[in-house]
C-alpha atoms as a PDB file:
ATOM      1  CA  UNK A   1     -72.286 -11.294-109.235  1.00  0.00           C
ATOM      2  CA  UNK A   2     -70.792  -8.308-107.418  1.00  0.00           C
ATOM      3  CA  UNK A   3     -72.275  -4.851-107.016  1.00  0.00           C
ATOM      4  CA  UNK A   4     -70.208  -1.779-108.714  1.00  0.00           C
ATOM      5  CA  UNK A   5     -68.028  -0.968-105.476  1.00  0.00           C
ATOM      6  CA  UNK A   6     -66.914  -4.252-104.662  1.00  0.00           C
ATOM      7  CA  UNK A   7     -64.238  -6.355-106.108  1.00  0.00           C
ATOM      8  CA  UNK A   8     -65.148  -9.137-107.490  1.00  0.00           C
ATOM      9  CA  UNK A   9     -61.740 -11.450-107.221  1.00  0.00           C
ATOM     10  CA  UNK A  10     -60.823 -15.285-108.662  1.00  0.00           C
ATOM     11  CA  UNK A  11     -58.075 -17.462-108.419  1.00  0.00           C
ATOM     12  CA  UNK A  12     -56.244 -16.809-112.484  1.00  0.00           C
ATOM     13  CA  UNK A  13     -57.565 -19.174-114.710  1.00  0.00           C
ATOM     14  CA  UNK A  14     -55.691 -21.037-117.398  1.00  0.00           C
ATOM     15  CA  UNK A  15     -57.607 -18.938-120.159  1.00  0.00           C
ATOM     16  CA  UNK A  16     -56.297 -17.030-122.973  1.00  0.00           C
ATOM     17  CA  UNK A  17     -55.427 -13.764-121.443  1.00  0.00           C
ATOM     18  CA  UNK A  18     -54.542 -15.117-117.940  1.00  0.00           C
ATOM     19  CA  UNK A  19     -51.576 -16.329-115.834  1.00  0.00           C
ATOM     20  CA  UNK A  20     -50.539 -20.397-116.858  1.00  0.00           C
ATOM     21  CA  UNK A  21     -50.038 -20.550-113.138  1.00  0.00           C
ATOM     22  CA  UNK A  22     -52.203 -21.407-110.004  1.00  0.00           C
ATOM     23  CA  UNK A  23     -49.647 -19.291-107.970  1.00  0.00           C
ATOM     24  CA  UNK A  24     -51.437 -16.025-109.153  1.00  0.00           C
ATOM     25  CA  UNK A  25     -54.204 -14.920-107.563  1.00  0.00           C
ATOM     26  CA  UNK A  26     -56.591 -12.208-109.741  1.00  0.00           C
ATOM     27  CA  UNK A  27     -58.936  -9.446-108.935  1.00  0.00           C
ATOM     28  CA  UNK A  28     -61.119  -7.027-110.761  1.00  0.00           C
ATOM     29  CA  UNK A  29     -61.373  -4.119-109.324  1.00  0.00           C
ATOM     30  CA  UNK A  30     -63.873  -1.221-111.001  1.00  0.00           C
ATOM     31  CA  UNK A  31     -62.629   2.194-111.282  1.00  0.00           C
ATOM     32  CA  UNK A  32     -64.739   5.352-109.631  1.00  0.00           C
ATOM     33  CA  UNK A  33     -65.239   8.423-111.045  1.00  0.00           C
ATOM     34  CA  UNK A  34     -64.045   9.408-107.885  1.00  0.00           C
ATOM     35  CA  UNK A  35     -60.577   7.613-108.861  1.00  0.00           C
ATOM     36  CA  UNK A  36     -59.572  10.122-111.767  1.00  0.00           C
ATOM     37  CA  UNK A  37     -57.389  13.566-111.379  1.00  0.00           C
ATOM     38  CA  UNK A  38     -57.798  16.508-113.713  1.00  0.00           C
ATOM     39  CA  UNK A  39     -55.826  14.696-115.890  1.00  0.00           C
ATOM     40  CA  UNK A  40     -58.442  12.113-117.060  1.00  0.00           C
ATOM     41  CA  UNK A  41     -56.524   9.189-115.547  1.00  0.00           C
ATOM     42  CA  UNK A  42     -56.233   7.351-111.999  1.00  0.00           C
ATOM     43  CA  UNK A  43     -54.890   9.239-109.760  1.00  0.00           C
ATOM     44  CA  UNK A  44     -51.370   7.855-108.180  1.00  0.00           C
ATOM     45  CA  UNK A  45     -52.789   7.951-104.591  1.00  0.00           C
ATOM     46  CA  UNK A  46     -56.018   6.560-105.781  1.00  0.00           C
ATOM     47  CA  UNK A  47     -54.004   3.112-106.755  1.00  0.00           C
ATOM     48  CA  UNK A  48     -52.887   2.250-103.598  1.00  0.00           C
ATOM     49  CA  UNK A  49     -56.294   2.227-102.676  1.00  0.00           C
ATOM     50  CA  UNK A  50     -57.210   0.046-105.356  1.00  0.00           C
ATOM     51  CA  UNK A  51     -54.263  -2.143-105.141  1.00  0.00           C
ATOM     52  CA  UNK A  52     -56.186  -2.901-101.031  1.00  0.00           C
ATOM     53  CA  UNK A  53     -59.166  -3.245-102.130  1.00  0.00           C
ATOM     54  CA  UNK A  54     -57.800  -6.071-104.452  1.00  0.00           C
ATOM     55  CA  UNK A  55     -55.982  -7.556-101.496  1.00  0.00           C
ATOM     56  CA  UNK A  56     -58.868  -8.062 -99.359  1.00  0.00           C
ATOM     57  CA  UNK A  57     -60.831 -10.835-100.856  1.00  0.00           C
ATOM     58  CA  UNK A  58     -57.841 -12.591-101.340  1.00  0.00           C
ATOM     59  CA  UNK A  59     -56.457 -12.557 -98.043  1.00  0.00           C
ATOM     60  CA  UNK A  60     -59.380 -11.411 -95.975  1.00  0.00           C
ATOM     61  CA  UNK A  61     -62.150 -13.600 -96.721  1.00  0.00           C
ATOM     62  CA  UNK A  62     -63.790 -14.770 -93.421  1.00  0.00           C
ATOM     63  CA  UNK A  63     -63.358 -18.498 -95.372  1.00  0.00           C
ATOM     64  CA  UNK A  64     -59.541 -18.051 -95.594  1.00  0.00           C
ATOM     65  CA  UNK A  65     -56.626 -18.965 -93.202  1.00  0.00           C
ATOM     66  CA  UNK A  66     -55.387 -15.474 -93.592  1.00  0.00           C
ATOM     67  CA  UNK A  67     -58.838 -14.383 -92.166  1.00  0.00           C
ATOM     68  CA  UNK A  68     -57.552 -13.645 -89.135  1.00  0.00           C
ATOM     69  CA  UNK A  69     -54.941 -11.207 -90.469  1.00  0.00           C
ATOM     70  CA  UNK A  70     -58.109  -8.669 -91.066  1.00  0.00           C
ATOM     71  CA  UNK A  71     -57.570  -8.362 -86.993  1.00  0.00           C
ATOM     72  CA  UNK A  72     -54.318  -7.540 -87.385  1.00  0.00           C
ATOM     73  CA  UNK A  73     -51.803  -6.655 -90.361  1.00  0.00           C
ATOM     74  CA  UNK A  74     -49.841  -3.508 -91.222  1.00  0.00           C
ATOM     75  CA  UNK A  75     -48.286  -2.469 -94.423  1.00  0.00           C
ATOM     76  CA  UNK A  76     -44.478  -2.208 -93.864  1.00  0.00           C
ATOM     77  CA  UNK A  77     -43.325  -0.908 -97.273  1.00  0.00           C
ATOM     78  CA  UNK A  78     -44.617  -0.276-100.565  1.00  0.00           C
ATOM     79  CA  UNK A  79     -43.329   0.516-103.861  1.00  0.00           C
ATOM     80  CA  UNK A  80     -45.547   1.381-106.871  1.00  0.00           C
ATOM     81  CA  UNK A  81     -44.238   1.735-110.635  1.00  0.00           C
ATOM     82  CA  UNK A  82     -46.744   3.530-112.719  1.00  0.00           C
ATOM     83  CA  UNK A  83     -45.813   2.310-116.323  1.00  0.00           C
ATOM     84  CA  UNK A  84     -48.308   3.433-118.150  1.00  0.00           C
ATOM     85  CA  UNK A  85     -51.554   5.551-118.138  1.00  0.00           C
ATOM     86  CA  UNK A  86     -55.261   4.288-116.908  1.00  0.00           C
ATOM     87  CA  UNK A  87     -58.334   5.507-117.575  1.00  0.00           C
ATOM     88  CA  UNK A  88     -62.131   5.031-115.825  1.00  0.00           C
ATOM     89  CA  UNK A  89     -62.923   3.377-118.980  1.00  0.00           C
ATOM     90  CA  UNK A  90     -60.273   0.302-118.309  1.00  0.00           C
ATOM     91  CA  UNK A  91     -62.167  -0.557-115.706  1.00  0.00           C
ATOM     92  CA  UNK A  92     -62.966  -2.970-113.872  1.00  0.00           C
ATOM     93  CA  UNK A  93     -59.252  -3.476-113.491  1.00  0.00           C
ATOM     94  CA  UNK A  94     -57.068  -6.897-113.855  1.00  0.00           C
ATOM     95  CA  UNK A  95     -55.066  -6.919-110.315  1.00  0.00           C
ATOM     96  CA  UNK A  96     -53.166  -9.808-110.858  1.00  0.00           C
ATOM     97  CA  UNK A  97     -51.077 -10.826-107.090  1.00  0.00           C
ATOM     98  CA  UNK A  98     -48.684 -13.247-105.680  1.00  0.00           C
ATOM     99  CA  UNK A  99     -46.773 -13.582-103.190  1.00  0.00           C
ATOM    100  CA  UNK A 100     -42.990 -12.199-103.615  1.00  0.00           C
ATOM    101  CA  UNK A 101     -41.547 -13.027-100.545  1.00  0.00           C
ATOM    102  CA  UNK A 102     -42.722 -15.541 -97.095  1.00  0.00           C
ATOM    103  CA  UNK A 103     -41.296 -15.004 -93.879  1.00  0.00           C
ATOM    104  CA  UNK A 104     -42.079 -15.751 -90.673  1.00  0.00           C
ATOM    105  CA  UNK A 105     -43.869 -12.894 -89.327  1.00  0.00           C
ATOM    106  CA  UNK A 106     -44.617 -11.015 -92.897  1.00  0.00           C
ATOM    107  CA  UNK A 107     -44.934 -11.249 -96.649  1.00  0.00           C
ATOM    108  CA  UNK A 108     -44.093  -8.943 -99.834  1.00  0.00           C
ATOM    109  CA  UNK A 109     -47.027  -9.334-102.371  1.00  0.00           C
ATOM    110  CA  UNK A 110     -46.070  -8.330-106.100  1.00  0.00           C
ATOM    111  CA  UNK A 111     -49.002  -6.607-108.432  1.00  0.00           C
ATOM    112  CA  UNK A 112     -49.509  -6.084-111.969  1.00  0.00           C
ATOM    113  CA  UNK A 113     -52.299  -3.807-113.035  1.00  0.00           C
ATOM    114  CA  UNK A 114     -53.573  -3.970-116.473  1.00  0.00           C
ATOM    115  CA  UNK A 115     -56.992  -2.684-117.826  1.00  0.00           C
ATOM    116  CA  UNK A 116     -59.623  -4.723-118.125  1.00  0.00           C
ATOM    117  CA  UNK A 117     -59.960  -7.542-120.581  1.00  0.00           C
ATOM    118  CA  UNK A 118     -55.923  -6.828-121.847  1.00  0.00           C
ATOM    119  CA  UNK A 119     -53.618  -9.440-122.712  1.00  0.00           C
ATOM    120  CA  UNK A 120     -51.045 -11.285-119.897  1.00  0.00           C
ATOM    121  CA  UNK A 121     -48.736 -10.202-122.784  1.00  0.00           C
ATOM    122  CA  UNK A 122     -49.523  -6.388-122.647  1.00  0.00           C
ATOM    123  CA  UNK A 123     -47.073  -5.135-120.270  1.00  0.00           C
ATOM    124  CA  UNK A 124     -48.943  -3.994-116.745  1.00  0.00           C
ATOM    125  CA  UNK A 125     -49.819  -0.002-116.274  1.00  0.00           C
ATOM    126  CA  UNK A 126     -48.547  -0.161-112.737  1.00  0.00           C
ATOM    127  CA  UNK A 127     -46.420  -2.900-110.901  1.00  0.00           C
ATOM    128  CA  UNK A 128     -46.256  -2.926-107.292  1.00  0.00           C
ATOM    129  CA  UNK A 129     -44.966  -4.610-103.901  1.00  0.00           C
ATOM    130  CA  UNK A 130     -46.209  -4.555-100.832  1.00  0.00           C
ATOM    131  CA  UNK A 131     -44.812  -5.855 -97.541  1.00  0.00           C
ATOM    132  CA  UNK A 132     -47.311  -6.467 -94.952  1.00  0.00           C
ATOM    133  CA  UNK A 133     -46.465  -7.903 -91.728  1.00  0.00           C
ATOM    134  CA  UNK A 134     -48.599 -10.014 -89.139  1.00  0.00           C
ATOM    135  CA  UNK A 135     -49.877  -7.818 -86.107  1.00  0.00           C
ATOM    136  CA  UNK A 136     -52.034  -8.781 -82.831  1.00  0.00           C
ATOM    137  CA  UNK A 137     -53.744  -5.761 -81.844  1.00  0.00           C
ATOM    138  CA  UNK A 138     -53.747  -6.099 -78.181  1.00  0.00           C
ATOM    139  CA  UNK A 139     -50.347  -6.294 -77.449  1.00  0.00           C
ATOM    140  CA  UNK A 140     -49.421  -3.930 -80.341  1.00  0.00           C
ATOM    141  CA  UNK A 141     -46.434  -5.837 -81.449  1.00  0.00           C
ATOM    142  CA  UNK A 142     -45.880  -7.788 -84.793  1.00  0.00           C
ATOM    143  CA  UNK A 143     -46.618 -11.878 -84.585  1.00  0.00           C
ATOM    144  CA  UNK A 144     -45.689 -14.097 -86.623  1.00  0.00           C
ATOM    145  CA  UNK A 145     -47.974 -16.274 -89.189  1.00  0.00           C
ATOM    146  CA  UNK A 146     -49.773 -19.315 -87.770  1.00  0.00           C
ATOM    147  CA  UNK A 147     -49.158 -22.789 -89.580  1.00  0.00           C
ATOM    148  CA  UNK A 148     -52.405 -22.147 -91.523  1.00  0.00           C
ATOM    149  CA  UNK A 149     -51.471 -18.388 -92.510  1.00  0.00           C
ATOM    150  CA  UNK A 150     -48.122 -19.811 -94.045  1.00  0.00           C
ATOM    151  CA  UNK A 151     -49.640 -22.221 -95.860  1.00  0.00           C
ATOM    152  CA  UNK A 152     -52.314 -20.916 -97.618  1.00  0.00           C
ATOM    153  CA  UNK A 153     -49.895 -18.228 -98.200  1.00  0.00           C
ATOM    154  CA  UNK A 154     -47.238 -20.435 -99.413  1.00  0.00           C
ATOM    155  CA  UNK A 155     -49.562 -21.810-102.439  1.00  0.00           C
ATOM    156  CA  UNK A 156     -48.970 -18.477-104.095  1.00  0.00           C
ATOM    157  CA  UNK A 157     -45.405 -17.973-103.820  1.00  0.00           C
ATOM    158  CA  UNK A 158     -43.773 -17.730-107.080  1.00  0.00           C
ATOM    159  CA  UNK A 159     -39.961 -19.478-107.494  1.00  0.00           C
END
């Protein structure tokens, strides 16, 4: 069990509600008061920062191949479609993620956001993509993805 500030985060099951795919990789992420504007929903900035903290167990678990990318990886681009509204009370939230695009030295990871406990069928609050790219810190220059990095990444690549 996780404590209220941390993701807790699951490879998406087969169960009603969830992705019929082992390519997805799911998250729930709970919402902070802190998270809402004045207009009693999440606050656009806010997102982002829920759409990383839904990243990081995925990719950043010291048990992972991509551990190592925790050392080093930069966000190259990012595009976020709010679709709909979401409250504090949707939380925790359903981060659903794959991985859009593989190259060799970065990735594009796509999101859907729902609130919690909706339907796959209920079309996401906020889609998303995010390029990150592979970085070693002391030489300050992008890398490219080790064997291991490709393939664990490579599991969740959706054709």
């Amino acid at each position: 069990m996780t404590s209220a500030g941390e993701p807790h985060a699951t490879p998406a099951s087969r169960e009603e509600g969830t992705p019929a795919t082992d390519t997805t990789y799911r998250a729930f992420v709970p919402v902070r008061w802190s998270d809402m504007d004045v207009f009693q929903h999440i606050n656009h900035a806010r997102m982002v920062t829920l759409l990383e903290e839904a990243r990081i167990p995925w990719l950043l678990t010291p048990d992972r191949p991509t551990a190592a990318l925790g050392a080093g990886a930069v966000v190259v681009d990012m595009h976020v479609r709010y679709r709909g509204q979401l409250r504090h009370s949707d939380g925790p939230l359903t981060v659903d993620m794959w991985v859009d695009r593989l190259r060799s030295a970065d990735w594009t990871i796509g999101y859907e956001v729902r609130a919690r406990d909706a339907n796959i069928a209920t079309p996401p609050a906020v889609t998303a993509t995010i390029q990150l790219a592979a970085f070693d810190i002391d030489t300050q220059r992008l890398r490219r993805l080790t064997a291991a990095e490709r393939d664990y990444l490579q599991h969740y690549v959706r054709s």
